[in-house]
N, C-alpha and C. Protein backbone atom coordinates (compact mmCIF):
# COMPACT_ATOMS: atom_id res chain seq x y z
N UNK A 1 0.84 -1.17 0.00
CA UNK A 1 0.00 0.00 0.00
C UNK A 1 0.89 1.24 0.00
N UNK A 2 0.41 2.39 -0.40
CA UNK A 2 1.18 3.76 -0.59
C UNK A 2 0.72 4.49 0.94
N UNK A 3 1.08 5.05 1.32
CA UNK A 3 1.30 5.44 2.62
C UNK A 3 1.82 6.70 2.37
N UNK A 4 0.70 8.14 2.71
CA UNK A 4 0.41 9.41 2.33
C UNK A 4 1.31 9.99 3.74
N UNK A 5 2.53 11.05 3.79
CA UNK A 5 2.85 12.02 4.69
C UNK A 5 2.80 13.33 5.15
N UNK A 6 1.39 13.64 3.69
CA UNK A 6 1.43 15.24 4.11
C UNK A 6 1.08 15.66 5.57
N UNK A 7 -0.04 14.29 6.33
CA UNK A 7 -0.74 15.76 7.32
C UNK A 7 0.97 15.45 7.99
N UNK A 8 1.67 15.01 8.34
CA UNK A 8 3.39 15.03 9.23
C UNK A 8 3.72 15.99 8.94
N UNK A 9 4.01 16.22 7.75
CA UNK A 9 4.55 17.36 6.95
C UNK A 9 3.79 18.36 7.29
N UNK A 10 2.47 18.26 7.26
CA UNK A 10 2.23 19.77 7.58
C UNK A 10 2.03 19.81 8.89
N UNK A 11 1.61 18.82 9.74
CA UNK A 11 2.04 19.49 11.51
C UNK A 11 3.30 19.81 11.85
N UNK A 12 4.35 18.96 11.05
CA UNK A 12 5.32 19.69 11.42
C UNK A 12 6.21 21.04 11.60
N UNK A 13 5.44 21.22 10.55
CA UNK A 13 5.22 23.13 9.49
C UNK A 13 4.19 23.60 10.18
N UNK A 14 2.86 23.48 11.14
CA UNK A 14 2.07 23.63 11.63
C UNK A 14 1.31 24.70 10.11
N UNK A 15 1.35 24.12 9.44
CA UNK A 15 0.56 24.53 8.48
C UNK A 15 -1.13 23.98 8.55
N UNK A 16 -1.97 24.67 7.99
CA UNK A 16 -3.24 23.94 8.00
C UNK A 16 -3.73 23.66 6.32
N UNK A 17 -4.82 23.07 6.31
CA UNK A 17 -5.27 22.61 4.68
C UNK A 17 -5.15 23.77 3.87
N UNK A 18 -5.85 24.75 4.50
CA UNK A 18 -6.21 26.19 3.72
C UNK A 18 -5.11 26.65 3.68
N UNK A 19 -3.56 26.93 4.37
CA UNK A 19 -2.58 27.21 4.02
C UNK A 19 -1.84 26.49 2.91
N UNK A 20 -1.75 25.04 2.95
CA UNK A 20 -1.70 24.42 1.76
C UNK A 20 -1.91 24.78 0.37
N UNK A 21 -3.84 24.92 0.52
CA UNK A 21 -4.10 24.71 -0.74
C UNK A 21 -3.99 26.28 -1.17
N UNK A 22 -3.92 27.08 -1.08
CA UNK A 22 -3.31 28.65 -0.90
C UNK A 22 -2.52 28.65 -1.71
N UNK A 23 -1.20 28.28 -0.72
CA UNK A 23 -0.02 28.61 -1.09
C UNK A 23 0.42 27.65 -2.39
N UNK A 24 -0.10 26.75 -2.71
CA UNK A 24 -0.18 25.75 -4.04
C UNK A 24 -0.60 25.91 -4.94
N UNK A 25 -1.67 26.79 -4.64
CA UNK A 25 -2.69 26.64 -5.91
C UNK A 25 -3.44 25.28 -5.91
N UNK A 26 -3.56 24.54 -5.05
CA UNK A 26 -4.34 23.19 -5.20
C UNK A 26 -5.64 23.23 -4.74
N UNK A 27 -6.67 22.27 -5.24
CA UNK A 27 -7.78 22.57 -4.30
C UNK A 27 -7.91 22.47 -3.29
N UNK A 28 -8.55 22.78 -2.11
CA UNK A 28 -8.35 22.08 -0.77
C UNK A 28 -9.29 21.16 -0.60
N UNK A 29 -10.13 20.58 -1.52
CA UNK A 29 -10.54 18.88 -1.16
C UNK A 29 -9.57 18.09 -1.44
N UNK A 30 -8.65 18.38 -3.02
CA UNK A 30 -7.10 17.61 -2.89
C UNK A 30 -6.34 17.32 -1.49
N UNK A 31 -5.79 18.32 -1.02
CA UNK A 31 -5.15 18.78 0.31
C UNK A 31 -5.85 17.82 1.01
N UNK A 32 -7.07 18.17 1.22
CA UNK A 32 -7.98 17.66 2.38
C UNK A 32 -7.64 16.34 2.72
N UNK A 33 -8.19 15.57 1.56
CA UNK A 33 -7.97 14.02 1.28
C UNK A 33 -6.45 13.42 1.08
N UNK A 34 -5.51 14.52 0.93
CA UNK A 34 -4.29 14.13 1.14
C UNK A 34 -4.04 14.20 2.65
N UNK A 35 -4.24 15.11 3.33
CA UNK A 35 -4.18 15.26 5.01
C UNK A 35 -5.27 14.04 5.58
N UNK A 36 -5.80 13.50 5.31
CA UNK A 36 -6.64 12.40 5.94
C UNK A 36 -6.26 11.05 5.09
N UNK A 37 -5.36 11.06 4.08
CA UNK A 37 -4.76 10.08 3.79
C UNK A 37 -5.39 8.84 2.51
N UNK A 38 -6.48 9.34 2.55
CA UNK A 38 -7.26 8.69 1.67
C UNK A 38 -7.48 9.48 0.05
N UNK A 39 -6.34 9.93 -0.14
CA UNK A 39 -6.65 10.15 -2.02
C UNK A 39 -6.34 8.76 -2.52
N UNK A 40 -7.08 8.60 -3.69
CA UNK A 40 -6.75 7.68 -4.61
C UNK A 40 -6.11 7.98 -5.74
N UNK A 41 -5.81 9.18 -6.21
CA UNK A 41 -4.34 9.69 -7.12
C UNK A 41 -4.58 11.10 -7.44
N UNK A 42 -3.30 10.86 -7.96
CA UNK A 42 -3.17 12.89 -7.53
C UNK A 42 -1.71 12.89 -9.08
N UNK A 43 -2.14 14.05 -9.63
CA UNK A 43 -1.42 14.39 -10.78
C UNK A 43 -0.22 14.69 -10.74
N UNK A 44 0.49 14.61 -11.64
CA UNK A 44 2.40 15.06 -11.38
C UNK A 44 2.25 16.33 -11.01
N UNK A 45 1.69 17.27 -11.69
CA UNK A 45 1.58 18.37 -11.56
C UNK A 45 1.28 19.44 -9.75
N UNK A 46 0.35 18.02 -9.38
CA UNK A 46 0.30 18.13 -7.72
C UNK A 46 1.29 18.22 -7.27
N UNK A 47 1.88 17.17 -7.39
CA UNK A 47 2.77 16.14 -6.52
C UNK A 47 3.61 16.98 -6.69
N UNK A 48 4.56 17.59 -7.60
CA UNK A 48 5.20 18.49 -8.11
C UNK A 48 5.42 19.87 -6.92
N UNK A 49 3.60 20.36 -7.48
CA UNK A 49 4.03 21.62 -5.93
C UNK A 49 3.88 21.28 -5.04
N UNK A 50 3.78 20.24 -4.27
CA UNK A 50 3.85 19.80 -3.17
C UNK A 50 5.19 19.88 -2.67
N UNK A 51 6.00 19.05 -3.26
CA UNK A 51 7.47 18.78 -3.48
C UNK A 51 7.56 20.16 -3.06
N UNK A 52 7.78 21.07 -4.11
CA UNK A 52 8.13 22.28 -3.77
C UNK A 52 7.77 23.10 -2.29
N UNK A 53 6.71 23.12 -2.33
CA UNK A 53 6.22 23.64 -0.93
C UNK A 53 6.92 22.96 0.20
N UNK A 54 6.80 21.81 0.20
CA UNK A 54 7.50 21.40 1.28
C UNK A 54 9.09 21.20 1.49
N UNK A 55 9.23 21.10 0.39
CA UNK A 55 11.24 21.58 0.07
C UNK A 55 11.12 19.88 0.32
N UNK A 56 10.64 18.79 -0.33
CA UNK A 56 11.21 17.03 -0.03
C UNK A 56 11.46 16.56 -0.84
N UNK A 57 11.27 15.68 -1.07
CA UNK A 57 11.46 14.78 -2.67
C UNK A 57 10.48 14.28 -2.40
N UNK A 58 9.66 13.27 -3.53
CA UNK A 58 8.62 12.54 -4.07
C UNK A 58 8.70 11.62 -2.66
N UNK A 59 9.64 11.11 -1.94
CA UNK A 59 9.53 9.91 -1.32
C UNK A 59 9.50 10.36 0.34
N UNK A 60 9.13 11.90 0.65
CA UNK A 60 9.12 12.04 1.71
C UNK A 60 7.58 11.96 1.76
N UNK A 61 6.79 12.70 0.51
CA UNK A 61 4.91 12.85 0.82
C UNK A 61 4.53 11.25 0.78
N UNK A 62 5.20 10.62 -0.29
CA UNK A 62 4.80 9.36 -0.28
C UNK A 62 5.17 8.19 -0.11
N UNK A 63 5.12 6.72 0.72
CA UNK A 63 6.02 5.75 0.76
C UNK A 63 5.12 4.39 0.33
N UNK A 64 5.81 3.40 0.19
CA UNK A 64 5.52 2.23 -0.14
C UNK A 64 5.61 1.27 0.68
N UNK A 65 4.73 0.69 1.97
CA UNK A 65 5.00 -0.24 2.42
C UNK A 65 3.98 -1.21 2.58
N UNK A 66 4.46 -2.82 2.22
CA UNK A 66 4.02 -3.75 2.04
C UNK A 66 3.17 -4.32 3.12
N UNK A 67 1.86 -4.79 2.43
CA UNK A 67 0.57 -5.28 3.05
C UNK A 67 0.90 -6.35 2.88
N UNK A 68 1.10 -7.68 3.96
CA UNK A 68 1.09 -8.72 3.17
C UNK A 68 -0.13 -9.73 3.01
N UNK A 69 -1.68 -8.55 3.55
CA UNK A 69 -3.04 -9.06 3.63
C UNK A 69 -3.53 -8.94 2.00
N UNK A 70 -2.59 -8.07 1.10
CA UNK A 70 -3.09 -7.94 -0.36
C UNK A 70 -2.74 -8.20 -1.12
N UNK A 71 -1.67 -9.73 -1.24
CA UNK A 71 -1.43 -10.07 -1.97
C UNK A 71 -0.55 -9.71 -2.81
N UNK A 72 0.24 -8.48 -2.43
CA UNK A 72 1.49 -8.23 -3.35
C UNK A 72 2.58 -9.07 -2.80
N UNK A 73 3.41 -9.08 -3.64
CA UNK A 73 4.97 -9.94 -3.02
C UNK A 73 5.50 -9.00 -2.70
N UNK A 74 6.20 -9.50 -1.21
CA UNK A 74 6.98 -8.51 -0.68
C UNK A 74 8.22 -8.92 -1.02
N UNK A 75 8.73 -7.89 -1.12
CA UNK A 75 10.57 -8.00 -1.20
C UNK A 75 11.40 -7.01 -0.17
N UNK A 76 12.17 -8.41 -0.20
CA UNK A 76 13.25 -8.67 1.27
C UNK A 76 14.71 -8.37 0.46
């Protein structure tokens, strides 16, 4: 499963949604559903100012760790 880090990122910034989606230009139901963790995809173009805003790389908003209730193969 993909495993979302904005709301970290933004408590850590004590930023809120509406500062987010502001300062991005994104919508804030995007934001929203990224801070509660449940988007189901989001455009380069997002992901992009996100990156930026938060000064991370691609692999700090988002990570990859293995479910092994869904049937993917995990690798060791």
């Amino acid at each position: 499963m993909i495993k979302c880090h904005v709301s970290r990122l933004m408590g850590e910034r004590r930023v809120r949604v509406a500062d987010v989606a502001r300062d991005t230009g994104l919508h804030r139901n995007l934001v929203g559903l990224l801070w509660q963790g449940e988007v189901r995809r989001i455009e380069i173009d997002a992901l992009n100012s996100l990156c930026a805003y938060f000064g991370v790389p691609v692999g700090e908003i988002f990570e990859y760790v293995a479910d092994p209730t869904d049937g993917s193969p995990v690798v060791t």
